[in-house]
N, C-alpha and C. Protein backbone atom coordinates (compact mmCIF):
# COMPACT_ATOMS: atom_id res chain seq x y z
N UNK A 1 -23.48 7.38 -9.39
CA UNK A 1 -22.46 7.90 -8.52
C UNK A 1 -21.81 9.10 -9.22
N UNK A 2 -21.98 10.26 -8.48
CA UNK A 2 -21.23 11.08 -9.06
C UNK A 2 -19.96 11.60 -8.65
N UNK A 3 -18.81 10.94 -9.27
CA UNK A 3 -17.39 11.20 -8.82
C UNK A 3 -16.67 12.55 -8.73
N UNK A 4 -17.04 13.39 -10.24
CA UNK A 4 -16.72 14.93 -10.06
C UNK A 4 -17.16 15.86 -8.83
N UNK A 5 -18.53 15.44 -7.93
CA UNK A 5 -18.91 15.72 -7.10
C UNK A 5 -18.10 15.26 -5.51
N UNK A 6 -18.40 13.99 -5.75
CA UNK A 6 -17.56 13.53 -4.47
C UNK A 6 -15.76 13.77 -4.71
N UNK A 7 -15.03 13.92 -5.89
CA UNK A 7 -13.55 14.19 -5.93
C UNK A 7 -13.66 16.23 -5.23
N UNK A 8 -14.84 17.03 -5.45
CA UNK A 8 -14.88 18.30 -5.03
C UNK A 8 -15.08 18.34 -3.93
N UNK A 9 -15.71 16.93 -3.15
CA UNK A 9 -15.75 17.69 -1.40
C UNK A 9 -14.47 17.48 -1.02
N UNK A 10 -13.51 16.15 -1.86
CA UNK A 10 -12.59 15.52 -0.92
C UNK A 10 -11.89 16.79 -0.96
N UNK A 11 -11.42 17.34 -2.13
CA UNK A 11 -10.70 18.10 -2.26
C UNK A 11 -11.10 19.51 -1.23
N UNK A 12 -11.91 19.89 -0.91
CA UNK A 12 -12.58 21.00 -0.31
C UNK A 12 -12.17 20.82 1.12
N UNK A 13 -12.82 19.60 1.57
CA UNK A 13 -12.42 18.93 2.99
C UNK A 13 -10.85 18.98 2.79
N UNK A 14 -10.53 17.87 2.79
CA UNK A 14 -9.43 17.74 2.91
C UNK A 14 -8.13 18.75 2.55
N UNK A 15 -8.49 19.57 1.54
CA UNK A 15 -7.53 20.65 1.53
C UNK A 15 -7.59 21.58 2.53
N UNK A 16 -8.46 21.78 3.41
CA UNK A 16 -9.31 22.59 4.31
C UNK A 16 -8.32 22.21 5.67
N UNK A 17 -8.83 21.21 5.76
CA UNK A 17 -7.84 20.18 6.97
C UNK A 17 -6.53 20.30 6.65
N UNK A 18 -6.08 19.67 5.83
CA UNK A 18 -4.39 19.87 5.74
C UNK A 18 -3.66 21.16 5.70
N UNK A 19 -4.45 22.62 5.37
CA UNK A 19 -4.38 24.27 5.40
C UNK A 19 -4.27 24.30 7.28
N UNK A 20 -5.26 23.94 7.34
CA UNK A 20 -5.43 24.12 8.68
C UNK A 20 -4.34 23.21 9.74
N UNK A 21 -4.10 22.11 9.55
CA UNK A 21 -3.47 21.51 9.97
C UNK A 21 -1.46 22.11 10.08
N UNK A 22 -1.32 22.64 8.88
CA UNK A 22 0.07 23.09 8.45
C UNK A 22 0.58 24.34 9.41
N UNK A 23 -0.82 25.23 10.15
CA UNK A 23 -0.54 26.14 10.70
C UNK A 23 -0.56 25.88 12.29
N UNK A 24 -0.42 24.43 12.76
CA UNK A 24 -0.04 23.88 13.88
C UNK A 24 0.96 23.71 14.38
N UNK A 25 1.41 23.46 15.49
CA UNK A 25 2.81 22.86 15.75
C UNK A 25 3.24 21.84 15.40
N UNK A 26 2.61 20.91 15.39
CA UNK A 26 2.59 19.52 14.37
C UNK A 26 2.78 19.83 12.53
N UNK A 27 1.72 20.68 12.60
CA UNK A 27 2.03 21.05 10.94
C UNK A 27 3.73 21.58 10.83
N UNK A 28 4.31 22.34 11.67
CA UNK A 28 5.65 22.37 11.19
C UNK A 28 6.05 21.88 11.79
N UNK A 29 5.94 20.82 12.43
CA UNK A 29 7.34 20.32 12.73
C UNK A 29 7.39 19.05 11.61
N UNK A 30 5.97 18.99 11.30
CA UNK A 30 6.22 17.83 9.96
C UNK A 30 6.75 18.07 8.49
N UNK A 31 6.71 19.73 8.51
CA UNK A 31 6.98 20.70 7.42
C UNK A 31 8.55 20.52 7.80
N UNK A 32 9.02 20.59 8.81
CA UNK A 32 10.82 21.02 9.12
C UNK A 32 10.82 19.16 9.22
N UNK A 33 10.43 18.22 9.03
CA UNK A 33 10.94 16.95 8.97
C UNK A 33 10.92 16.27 7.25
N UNK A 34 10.02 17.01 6.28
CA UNK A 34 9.94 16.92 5.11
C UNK A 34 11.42 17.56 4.63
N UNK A 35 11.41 18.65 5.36
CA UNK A 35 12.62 19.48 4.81
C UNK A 35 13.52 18.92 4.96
N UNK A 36 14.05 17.94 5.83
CA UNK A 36 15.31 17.61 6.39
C UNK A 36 16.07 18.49 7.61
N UNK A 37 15.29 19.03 8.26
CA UNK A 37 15.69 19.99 9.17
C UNK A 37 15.49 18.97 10.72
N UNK A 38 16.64 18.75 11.16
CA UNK A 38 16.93 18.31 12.42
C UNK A 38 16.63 18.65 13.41
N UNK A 39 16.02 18.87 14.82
CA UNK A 39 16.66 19.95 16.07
C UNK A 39 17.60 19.28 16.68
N UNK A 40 17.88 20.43 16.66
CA UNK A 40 20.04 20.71 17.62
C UNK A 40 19.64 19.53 18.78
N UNK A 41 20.03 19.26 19.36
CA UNK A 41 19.91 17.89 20.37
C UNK A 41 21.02 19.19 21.43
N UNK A 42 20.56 19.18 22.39
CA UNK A 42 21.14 20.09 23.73
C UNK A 42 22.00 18.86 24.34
N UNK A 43 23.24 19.14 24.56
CA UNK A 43 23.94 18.52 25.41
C UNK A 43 24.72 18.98 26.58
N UNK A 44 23.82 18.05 27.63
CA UNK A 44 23.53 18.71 28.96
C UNK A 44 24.99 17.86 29.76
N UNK A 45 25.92 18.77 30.12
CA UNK A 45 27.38 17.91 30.87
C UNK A 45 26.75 17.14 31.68
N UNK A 46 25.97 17.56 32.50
CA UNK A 46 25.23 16.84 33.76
C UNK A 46 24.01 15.36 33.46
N UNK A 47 23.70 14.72 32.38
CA UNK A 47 22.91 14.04 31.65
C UNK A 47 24.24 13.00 31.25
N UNK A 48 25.14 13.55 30.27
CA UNK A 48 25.79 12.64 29.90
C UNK A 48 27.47 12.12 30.76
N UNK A 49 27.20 12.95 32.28
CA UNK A 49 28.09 12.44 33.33
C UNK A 49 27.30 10.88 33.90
N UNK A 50 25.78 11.46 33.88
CA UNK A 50 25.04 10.51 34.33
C UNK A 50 24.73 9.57 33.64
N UNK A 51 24.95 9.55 32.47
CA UNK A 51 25.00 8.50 31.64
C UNK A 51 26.14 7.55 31.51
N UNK A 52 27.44 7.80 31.68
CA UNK A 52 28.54 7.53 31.72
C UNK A 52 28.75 6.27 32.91
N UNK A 53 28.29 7.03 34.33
CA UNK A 53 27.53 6.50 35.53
C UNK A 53 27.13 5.26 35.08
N UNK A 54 26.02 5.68 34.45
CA UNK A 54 25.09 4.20 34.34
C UNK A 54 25.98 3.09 34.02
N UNK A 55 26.22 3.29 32.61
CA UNK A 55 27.08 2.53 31.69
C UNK A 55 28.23 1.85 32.45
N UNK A 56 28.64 2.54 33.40
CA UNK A 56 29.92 1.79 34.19
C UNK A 56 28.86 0.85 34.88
N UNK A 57 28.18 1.41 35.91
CA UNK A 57 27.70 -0.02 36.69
C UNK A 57 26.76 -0.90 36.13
N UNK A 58 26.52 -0.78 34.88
CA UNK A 58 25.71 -2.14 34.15
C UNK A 58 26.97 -3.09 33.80
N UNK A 59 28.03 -2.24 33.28
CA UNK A 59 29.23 -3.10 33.18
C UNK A 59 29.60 -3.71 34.13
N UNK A 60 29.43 -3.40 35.40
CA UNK A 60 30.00 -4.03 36.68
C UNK A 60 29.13 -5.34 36.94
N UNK A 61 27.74 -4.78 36.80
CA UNK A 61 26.46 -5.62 37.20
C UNK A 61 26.76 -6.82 35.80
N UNK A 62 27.33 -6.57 34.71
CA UNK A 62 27.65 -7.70 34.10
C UNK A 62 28.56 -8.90 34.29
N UNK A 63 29.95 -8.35 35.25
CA UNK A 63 31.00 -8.69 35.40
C UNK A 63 30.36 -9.73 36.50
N UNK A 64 29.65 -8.81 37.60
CA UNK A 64 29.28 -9.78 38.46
C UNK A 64 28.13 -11.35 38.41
N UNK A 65 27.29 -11.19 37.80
CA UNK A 65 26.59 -11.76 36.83
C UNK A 65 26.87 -12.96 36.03
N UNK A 66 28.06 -12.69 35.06
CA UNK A 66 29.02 -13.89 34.64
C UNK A 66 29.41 -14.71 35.92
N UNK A 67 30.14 -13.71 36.81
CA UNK A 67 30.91 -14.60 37.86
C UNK A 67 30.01 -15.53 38.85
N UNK A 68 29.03 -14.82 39.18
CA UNK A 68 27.79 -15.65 39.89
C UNK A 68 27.26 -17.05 39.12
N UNK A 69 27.16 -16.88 37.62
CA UNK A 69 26.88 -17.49 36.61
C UNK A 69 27.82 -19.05 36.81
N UNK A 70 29.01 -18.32 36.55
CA UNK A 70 30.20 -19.13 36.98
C UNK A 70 30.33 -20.07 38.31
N UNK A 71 30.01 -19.93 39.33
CA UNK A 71 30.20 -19.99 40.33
C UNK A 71 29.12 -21.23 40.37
N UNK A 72 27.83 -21.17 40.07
CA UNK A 72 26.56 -21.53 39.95
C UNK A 72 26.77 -23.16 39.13
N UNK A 73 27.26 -22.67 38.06
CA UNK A 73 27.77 -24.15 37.28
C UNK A 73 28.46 -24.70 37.54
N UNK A 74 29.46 -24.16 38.47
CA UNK A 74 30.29 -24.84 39.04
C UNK A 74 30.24 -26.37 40.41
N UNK A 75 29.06 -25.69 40.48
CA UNK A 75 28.48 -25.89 41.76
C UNK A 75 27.61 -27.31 41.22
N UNK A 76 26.96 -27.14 40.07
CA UNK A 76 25.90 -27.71 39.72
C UNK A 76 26.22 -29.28 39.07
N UNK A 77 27.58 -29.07 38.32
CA UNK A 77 28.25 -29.68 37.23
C UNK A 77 29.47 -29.62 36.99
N UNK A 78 30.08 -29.85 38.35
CA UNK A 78 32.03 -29.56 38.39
C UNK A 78 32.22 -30.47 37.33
N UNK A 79 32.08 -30.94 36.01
CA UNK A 79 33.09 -32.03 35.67
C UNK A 79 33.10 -31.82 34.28
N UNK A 80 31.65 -30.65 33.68
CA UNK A 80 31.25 -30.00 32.56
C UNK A 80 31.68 -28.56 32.14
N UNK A 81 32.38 -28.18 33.85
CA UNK A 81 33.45 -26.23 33.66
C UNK A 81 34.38 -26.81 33.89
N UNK A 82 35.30 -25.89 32.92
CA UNK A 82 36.82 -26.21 33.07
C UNK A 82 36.88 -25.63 34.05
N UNK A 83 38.12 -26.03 34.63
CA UNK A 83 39.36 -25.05 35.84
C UNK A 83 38.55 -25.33 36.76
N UNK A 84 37.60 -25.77 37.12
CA UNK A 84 36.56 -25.93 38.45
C UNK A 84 37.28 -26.72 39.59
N UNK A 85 38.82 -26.98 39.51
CA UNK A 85 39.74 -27.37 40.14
C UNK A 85 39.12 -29.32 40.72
N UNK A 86 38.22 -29.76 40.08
CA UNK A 86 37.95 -31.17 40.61
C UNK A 86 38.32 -32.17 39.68
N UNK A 87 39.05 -32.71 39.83
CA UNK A 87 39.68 -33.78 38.72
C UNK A 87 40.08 -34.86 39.06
């Protein structure tokens, strides 16, 4: 086995590829992620109105949810929920 031989293709290949590779868009953006270089994140008023949106009615869809929840056990097992007014 000759290793000095096979360590010269890897190096040939593979330096070849990774040259080539670096002058991609991928090659820098992996070059600007080595670096520590971030991109700016755009903040769009109209994205994070709509986000805001969301966030309220999952909160709502939670509120309602519990209460259905509530309602349900109540129904199932008046004597195991408090306040279920049966005593």
């Amino acid at each position: 086995m000759d290793v000095p031989g096979i360590l010269a293709i890897l190096f040939i290949f593979g330096g070849g590829s990774l040259m080539l590779l670096a002058r991609t868009p991928i090659g820098h953006a992996i070059a600007e992620r080595i670096r520590g270089v971030r991109p700016e994140a755009t903040r769009d008023p109209t994205v994070l109105e709509e986000l805001d949106r969301l966030r309220q009615e999952v909160t709502e869809l939670q509120e309602r949810m519990d209460f259905a929840e509530r309602l349900l056990a109540r129904q199932r097992e008046p004597d195991r929920v408090p306040g279920s007014g049966q005593a």
